[in-house]
PDB file of N, CA and C in Angstrom:
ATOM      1  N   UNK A   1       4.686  13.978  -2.100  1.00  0.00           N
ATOM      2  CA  UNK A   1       3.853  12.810  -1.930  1.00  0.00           C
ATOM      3  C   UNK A   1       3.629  12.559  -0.448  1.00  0.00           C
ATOM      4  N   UNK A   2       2.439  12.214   0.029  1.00  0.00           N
ATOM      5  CA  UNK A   2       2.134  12.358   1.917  1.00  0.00           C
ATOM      6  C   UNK A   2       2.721  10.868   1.926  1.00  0.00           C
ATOM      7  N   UNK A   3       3.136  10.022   1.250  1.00  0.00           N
ATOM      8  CA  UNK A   3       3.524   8.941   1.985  1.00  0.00           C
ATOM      9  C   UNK A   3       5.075   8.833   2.583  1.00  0.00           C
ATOM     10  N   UNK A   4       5.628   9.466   2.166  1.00  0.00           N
ATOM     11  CA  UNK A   4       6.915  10.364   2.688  1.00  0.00           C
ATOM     12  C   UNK A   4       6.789  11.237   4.509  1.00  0.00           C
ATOM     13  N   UNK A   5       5.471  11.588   4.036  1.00  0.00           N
ATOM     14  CA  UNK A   5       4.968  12.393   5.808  1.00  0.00           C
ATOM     15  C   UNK A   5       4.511  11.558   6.728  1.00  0.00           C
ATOM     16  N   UNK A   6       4.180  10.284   6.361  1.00  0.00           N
ATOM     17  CA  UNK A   6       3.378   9.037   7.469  1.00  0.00           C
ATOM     18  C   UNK A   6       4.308   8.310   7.390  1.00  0.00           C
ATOM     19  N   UNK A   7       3.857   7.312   8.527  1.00  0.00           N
ATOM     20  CA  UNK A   7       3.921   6.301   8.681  1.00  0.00           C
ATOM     21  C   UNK A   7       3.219   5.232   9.145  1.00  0.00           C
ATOM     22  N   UNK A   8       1.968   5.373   8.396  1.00  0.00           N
ATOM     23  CA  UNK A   8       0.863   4.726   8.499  1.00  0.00           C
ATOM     24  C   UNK A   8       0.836   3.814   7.769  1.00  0.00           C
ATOM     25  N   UNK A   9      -0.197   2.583   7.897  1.00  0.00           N
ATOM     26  CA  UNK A   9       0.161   1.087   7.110  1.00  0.00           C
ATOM     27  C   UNK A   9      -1.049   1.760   5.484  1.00  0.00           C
ATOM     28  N   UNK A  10      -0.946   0.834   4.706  1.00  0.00           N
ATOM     29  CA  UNK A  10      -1.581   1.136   3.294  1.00  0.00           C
ATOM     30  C   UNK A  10      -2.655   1.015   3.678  1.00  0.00           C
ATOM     31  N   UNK A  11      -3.616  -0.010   4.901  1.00  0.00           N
ATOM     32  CA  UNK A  11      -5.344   0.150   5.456  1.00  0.00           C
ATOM     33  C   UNK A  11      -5.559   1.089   6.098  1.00  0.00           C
ATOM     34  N   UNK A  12      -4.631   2.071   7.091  1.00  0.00           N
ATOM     35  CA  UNK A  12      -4.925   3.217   7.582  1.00  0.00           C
ATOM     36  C   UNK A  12      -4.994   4.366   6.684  1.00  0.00           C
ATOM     37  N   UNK A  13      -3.634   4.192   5.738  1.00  0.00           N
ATOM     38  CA  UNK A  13      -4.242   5.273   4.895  1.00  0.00           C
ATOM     39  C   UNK A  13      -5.414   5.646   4.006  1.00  0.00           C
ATOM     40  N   UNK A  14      -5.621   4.506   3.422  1.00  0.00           N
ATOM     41  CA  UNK A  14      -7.102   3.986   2.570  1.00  0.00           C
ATOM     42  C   UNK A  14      -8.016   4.172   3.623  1.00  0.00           C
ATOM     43  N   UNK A  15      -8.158   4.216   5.039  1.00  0.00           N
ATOM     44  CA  UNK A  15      -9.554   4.960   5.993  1.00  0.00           C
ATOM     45  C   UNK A  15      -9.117   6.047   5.904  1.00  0.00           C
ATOM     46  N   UNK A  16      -7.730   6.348   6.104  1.00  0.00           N
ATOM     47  CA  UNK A  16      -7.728   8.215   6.167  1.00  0.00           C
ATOM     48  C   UNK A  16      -8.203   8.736   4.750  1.00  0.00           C
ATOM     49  N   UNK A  17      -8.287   7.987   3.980  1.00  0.00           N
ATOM     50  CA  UNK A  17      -8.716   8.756   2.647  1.00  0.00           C
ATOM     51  C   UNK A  17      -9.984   9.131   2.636  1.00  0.00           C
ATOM     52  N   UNK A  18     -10.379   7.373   2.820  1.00  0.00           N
ATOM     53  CA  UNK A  18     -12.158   7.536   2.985  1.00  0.00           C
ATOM     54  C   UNK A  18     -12.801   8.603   4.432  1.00  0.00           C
ATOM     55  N   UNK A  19     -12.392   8.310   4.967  1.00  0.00           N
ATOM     56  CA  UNK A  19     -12.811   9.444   6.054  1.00  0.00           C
ATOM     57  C   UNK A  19     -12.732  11.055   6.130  1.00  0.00           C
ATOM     58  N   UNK A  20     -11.750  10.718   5.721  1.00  0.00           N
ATOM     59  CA  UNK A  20     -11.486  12.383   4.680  1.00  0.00           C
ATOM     60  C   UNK A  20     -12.557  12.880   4.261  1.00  0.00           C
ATOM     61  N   UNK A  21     -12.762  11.940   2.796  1.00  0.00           N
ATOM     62  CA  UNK A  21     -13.827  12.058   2.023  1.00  0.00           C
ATOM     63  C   UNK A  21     -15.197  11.774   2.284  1.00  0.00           C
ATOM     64  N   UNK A  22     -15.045  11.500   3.672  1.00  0.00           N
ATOM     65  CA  UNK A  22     -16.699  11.341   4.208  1.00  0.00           C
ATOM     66  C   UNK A  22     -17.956  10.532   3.620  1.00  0.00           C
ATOM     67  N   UNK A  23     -17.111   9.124   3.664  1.00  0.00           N
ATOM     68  CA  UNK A  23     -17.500   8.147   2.745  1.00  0.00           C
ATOM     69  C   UNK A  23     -17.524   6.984   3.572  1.00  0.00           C
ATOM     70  N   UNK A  24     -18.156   6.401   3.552  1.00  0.00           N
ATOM     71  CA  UNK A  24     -18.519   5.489   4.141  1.00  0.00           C
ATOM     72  C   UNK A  24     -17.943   4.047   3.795  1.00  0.00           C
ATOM     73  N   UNK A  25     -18.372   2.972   4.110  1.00  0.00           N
ATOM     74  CA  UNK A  25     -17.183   1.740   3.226  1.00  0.00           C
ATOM     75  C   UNK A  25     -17.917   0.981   2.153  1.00  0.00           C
ATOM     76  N   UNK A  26     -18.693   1.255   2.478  1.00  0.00           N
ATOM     77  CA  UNK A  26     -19.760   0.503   1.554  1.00  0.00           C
ATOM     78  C   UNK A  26     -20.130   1.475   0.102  1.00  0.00           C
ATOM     79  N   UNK A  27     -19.834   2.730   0.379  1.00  0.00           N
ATOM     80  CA  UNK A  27     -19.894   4.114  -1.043  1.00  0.00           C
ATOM     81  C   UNK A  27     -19.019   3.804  -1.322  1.00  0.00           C
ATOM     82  N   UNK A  28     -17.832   3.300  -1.051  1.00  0.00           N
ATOM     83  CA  UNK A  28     -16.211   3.073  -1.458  1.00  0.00           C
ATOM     84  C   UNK A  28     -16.384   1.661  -2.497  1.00  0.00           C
ATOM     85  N   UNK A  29     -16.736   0.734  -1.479  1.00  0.00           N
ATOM     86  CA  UNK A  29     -16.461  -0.390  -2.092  1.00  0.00           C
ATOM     87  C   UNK A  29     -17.617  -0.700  -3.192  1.00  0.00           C
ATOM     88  N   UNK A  30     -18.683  -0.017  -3.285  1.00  0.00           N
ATOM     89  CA  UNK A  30     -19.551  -0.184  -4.566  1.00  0.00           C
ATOM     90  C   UNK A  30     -18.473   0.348  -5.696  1.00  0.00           C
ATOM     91  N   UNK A  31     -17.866   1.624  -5.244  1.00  0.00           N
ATOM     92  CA  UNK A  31     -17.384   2.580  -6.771  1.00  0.00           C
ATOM     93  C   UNK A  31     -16.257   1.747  -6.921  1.00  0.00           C
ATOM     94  N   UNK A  32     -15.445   0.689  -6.003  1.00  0.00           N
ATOM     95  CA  UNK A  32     -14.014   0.132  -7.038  1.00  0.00           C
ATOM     96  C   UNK A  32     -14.482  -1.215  -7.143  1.00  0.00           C
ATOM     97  N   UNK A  33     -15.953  -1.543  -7.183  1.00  0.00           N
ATOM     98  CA  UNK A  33     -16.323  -2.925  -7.169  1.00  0.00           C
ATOM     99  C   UNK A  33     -15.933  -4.043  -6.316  1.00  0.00           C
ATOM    100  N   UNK A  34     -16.003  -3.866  -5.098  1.00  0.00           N
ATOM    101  CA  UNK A  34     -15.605  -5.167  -4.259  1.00  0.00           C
ATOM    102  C   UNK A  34     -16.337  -5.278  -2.769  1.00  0.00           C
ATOM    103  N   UNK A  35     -16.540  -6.425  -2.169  1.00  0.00           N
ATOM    104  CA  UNK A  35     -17.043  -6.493  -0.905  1.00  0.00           C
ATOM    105  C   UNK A  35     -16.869  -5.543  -0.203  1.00  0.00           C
ATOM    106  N   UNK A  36     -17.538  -5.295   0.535  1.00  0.00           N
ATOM    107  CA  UNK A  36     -17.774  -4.517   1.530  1.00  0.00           C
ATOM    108  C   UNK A  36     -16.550  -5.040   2.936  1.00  0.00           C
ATOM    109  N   UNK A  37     -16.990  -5.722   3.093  1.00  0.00           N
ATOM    110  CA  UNK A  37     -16.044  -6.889   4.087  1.00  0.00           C
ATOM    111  C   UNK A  37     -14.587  -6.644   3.784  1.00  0.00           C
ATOM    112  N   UNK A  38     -14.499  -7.371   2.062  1.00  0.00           N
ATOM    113  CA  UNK A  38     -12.787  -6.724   1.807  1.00  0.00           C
ATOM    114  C   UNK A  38     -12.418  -5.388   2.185  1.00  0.00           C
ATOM    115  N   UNK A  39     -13.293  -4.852   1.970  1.00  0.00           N
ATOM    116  CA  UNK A  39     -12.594  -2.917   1.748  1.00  0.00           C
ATOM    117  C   UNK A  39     -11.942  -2.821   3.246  1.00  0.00           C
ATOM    118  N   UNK A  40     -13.328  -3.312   4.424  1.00  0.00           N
ATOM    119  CA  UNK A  40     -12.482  -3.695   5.991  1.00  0.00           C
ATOM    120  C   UNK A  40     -11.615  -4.119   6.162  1.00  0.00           C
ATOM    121  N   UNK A  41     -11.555  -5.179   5.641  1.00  0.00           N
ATOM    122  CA  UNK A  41      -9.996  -6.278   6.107  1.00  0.00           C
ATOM    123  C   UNK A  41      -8.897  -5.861   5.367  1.00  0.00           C
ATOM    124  N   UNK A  42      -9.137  -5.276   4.525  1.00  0.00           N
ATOM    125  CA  UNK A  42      -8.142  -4.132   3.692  1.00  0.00           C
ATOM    126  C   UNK A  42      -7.709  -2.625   4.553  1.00  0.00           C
ATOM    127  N   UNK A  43      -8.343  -2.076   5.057  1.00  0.00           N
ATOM    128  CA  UNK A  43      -8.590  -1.323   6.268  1.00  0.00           C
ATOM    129  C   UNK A  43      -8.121  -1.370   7.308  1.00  0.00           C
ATOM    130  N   UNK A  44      -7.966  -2.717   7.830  1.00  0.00           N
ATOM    131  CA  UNK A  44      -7.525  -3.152   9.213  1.00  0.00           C
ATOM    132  C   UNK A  44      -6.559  -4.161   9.258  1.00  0.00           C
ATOM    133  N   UNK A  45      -5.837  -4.118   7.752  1.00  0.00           N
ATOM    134  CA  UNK A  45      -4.693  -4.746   7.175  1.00  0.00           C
ATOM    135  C   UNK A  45      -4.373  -6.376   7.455  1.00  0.00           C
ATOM    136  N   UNK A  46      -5.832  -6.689   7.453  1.00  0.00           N
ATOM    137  CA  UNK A  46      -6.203  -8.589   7.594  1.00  0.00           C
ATOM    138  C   UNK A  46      -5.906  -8.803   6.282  1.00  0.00           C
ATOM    139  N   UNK A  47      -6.149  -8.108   5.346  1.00  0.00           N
ATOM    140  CA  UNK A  47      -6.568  -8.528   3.903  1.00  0.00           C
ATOM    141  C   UNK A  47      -5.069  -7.641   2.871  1.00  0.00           C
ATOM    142  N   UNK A  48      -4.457  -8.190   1.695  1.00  0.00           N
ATOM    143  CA  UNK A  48      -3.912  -7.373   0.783  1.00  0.00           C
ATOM    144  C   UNK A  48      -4.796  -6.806   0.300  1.00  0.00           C
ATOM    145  N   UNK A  49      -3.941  -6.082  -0.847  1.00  0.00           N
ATOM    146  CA  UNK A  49      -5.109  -5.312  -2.156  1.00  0.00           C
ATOM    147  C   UNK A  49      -4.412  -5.822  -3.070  1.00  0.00           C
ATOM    148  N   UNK A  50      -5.143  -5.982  -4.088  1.00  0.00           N
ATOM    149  CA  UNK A  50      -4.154  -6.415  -5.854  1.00  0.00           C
ATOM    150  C   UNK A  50      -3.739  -4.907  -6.402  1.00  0.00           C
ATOM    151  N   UNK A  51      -2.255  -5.217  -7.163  1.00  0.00           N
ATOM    152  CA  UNK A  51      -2.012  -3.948  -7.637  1.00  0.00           C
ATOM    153  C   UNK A  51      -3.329  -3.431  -8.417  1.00  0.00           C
ATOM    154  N   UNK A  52      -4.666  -4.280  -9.265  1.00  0.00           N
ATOM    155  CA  UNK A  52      -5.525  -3.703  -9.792  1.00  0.00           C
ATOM    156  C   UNK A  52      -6.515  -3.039  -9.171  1.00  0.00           C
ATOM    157  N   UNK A  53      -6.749  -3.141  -7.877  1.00  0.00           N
ATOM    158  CA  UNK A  53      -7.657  -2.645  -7.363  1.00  0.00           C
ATOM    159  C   UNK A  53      -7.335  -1.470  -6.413  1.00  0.00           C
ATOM    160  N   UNK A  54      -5.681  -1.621  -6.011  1.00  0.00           N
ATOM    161  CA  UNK A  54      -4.825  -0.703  -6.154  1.00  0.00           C
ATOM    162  C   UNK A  54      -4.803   0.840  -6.594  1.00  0.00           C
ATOM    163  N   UNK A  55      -5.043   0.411  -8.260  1.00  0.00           N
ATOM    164  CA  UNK A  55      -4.819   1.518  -9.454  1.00  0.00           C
ATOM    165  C   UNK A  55      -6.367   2.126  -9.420  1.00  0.00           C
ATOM    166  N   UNK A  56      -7.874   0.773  -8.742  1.00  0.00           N
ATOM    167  CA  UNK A  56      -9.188   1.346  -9.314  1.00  0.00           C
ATOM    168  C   UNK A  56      -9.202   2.413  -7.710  1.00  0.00           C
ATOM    169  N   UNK A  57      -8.718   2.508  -6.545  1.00  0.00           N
ATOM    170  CA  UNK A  57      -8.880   3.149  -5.472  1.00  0.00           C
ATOM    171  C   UNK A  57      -8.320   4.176  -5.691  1.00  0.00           C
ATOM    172  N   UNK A  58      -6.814   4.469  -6.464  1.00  0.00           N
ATOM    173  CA  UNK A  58      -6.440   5.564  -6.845  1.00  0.00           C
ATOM    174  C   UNK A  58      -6.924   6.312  -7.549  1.00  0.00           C
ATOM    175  N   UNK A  59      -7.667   5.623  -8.647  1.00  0.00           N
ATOM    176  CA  UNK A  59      -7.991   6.656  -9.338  1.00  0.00           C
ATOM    177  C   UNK A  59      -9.396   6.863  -8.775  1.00  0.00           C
ATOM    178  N   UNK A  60     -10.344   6.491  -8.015  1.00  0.00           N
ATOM    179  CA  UNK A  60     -11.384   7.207  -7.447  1.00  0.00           C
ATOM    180  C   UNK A  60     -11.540   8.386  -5.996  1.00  0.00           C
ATOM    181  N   UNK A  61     -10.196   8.195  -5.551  1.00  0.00           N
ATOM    182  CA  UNK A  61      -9.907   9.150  -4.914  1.00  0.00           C
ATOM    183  C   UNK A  61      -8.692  10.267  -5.301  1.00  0.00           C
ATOM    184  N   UNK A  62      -9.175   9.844  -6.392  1.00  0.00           N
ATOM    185  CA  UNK A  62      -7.792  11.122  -7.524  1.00  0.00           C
ATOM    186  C   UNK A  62      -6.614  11.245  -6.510  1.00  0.00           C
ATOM    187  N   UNK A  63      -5.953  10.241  -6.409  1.00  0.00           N
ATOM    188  CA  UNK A  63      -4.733   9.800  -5.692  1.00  0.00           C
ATOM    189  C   UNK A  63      -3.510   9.248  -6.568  1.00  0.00           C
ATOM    190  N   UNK A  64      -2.583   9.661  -6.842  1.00  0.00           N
ATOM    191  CA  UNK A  64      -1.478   8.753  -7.342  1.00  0.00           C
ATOM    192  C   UNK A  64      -0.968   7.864  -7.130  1.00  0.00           C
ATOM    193  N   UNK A  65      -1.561   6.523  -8.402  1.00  0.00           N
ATOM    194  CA  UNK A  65      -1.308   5.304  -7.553  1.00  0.00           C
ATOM    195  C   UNK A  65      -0.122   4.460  -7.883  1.00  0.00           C
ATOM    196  N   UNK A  66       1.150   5.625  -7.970  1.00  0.00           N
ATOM    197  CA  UNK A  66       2.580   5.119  -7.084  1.00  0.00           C
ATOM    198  C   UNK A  66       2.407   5.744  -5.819  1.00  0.00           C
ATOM    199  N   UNK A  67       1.686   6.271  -5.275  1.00  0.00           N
ATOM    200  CA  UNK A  67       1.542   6.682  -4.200  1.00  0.00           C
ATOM    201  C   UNK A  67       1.161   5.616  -3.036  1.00  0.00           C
ATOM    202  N   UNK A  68       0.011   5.274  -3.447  1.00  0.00           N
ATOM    203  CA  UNK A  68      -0.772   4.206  -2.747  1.00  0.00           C
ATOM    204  C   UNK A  68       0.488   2.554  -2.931  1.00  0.00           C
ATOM    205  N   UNK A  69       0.549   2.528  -3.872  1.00  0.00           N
ATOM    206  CA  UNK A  69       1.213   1.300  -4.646  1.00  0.00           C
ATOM    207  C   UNK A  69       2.920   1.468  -3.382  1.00  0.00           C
ATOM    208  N   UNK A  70       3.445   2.693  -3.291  1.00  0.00           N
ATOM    209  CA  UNK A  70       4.582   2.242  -2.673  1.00  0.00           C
ATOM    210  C   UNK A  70       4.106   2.552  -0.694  1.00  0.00           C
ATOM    211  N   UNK A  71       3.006   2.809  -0.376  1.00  0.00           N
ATOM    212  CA  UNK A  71       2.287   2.887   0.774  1.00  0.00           C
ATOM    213  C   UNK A  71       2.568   1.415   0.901  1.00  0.00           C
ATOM    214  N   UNK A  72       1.689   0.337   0.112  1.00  0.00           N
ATOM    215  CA  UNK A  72       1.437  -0.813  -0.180  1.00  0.00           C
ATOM    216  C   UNK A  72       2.615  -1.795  -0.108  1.00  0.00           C
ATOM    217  N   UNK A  73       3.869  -1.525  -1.087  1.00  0.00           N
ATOM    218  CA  UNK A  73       5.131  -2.272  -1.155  1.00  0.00           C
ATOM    219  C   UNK A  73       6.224  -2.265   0.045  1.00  0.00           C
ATOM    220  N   UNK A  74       5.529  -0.987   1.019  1.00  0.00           N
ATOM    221  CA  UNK A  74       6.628  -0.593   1.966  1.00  0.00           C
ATOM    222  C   UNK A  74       5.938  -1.408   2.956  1.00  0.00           C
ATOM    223  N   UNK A  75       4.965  -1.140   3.342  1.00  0.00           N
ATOM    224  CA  UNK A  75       4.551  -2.593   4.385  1.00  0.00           C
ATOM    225  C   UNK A  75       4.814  -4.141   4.642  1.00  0.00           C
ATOM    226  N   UNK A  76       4.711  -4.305   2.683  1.00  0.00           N
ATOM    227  CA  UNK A  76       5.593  -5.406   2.390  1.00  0.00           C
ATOM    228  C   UNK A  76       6.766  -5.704   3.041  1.00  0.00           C
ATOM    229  N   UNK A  77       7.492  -4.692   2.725  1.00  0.00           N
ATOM    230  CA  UNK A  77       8.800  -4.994   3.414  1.00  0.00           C
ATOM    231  C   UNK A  77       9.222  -4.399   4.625  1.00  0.00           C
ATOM    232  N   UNK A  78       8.289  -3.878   5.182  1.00  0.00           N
ATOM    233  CA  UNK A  78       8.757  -3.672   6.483  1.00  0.00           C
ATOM    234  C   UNK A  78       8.294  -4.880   7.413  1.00  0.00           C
ATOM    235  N   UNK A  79       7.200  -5.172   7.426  1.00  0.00           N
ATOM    236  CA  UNK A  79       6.621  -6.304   7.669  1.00  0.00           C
ATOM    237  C   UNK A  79       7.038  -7.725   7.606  1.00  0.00           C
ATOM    238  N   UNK A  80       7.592  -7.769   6.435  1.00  0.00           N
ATOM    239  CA  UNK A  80       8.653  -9.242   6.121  1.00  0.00           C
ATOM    240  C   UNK A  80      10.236  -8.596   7.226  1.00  0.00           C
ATOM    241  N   UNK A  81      10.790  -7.990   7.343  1.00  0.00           N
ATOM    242  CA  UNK A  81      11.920  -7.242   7.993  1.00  0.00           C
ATOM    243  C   UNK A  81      11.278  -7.759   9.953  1.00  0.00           C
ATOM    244  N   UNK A  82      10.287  -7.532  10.005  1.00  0.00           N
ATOM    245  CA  UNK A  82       9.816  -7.681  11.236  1.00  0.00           C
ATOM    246  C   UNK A  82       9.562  -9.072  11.684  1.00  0.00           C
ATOM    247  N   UNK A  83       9.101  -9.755  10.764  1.00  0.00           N
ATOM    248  CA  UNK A  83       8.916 -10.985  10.913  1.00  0.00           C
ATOM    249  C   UNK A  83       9.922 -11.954  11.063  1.00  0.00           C
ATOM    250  N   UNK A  84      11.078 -11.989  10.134  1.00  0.00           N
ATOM    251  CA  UNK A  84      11.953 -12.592  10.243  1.00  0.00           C
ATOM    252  C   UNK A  84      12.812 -11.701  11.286  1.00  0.00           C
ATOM    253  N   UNK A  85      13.058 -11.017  12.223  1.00  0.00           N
ATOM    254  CA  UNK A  85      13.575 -10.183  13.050  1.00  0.00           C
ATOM    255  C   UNK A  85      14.822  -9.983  12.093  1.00  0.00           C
ATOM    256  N   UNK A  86      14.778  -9.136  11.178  1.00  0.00           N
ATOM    257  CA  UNK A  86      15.927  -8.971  10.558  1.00  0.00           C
ATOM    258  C   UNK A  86      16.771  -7.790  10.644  1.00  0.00           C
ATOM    259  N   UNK A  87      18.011  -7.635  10.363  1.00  0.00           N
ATOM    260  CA  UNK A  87      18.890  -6.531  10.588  1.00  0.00           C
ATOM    261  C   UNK A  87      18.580  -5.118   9.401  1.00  0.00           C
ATOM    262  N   UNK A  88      18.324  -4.198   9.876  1.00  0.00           N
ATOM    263  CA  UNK A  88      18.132  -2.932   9.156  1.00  0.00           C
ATOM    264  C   UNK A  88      19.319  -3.361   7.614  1.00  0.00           C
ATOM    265  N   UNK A  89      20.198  -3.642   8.037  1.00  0.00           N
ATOM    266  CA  UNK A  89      21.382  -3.787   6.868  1.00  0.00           C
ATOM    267  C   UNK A  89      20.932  -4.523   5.610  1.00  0.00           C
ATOM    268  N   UNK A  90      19.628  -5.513   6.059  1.00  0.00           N
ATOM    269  CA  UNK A  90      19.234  -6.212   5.119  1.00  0.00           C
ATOM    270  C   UNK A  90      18.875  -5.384   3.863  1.00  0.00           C
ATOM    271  N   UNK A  91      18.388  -4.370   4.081  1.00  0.00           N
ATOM    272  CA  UNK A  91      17.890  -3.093   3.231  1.00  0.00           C
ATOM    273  C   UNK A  91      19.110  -2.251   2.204  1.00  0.00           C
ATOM    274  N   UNK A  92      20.371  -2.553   3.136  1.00  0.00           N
ATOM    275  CA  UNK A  92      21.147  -2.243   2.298  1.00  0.00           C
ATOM    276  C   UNK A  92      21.962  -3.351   0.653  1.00  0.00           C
ATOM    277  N   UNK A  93      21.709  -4.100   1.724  1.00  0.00           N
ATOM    278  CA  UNK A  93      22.102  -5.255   0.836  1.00  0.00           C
ATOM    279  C   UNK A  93      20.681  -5.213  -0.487  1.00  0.00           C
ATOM    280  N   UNK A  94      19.590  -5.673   0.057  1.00  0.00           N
ATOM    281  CA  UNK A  94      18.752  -5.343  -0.987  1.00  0.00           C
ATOM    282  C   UNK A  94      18.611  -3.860  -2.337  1.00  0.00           C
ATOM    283  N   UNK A  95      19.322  -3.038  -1.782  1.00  0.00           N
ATOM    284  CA  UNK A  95      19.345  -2.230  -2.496  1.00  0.00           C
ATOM    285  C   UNK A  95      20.649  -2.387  -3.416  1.00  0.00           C
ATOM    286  N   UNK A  96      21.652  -2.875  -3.425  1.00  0.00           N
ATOM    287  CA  UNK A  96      22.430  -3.389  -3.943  1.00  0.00           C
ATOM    288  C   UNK A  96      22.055  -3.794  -5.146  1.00  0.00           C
ATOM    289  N   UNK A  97      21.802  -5.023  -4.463  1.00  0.00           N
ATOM    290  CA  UNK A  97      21.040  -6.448  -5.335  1.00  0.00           C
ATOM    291  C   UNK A  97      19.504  -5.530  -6.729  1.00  0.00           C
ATOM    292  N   UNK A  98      18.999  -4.483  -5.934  1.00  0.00           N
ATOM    293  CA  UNK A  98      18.336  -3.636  -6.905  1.00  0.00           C
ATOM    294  C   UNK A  98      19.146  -3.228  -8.413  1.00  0.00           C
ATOM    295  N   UNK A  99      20.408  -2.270  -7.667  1.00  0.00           N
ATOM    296  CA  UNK A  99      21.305  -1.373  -8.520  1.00  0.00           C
ATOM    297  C   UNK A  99      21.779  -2.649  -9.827  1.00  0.00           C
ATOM    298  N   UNK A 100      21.859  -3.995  -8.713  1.00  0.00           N
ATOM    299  CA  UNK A 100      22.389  -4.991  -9.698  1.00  0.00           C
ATOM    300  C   UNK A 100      21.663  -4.988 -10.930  1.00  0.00           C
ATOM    301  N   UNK A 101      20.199  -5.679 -10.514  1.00  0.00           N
ATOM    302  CA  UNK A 101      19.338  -6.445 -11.297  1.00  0.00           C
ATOM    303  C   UNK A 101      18.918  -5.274 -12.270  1.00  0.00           C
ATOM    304  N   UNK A 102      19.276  -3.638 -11.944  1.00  0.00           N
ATOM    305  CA  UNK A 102      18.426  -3.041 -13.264  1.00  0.00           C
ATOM    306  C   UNK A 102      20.085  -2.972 -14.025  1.00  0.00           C
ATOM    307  N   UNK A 103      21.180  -2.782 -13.583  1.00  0.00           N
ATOM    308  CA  UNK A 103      22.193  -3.056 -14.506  1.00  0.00           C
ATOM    309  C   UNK A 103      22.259  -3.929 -15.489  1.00  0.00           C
ATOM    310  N   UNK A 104      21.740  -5.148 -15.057  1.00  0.00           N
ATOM    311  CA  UNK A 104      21.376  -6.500 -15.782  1.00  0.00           C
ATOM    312  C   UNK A 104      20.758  -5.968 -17.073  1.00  0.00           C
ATOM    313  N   UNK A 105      19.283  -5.531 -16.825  1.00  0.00           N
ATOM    314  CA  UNK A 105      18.566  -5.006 -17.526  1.00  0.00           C
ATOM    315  C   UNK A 105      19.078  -4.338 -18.773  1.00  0.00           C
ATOM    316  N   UNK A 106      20.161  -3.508 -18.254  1.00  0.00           N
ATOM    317  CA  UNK A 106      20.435  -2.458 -19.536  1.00  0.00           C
ATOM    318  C   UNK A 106      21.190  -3.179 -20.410  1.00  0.00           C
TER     319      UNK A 106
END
């Protein structure tokens, strides 16, 4: 999976896709239905994406969208990590608290 090889935010990769594909933003944002404007600010990471529009970008650039989707979730949290100037350890602890909550589950 290339999101393993970057470390690019989820709007850079979504231009590296489109640019790739030699597409313009406006050919993009007609085929997953949305502003033109959003697809930018989505782009230049002003704007989120919904996991649904998410899944409609993946699948028009025949992309796997846990691919895109954890591009997307990792910004999340790197971003919240940055903001609150928080300690790398926080990550460990959260992963914990993961192992917990699907134990719960079972």
């Amino acid at each position: 999976m290339t999101y393993l090889k970057s470390y690019k935010t989820f709007g850079e990769h979504l231009r590296t896709l489109r640019e790739t594909a030699g597409l313009t933003l406006k050919e993009v944002a007609e085929n997953v239905e949305i502003d033109i404007s959003l697809l930018a600010k989505i782009e230049r990471n002003e704007r989120q994406p919904t996991k649904q529009l998410i899944k409609k970008i993946s699948k028009y650039f025949k992309v796997d969208d846990k691919e895109l989707l954890n591009e997307f979730l990792s910004d999340q949290i790197a971003y919240k990590i940055l903001d609150e100037e928080a300690d790398l350890n926080v990550l460990k602890v959260a992963e914990k608290k993961i192992k917990y909550g699907i134990a719960k589950l079972k």
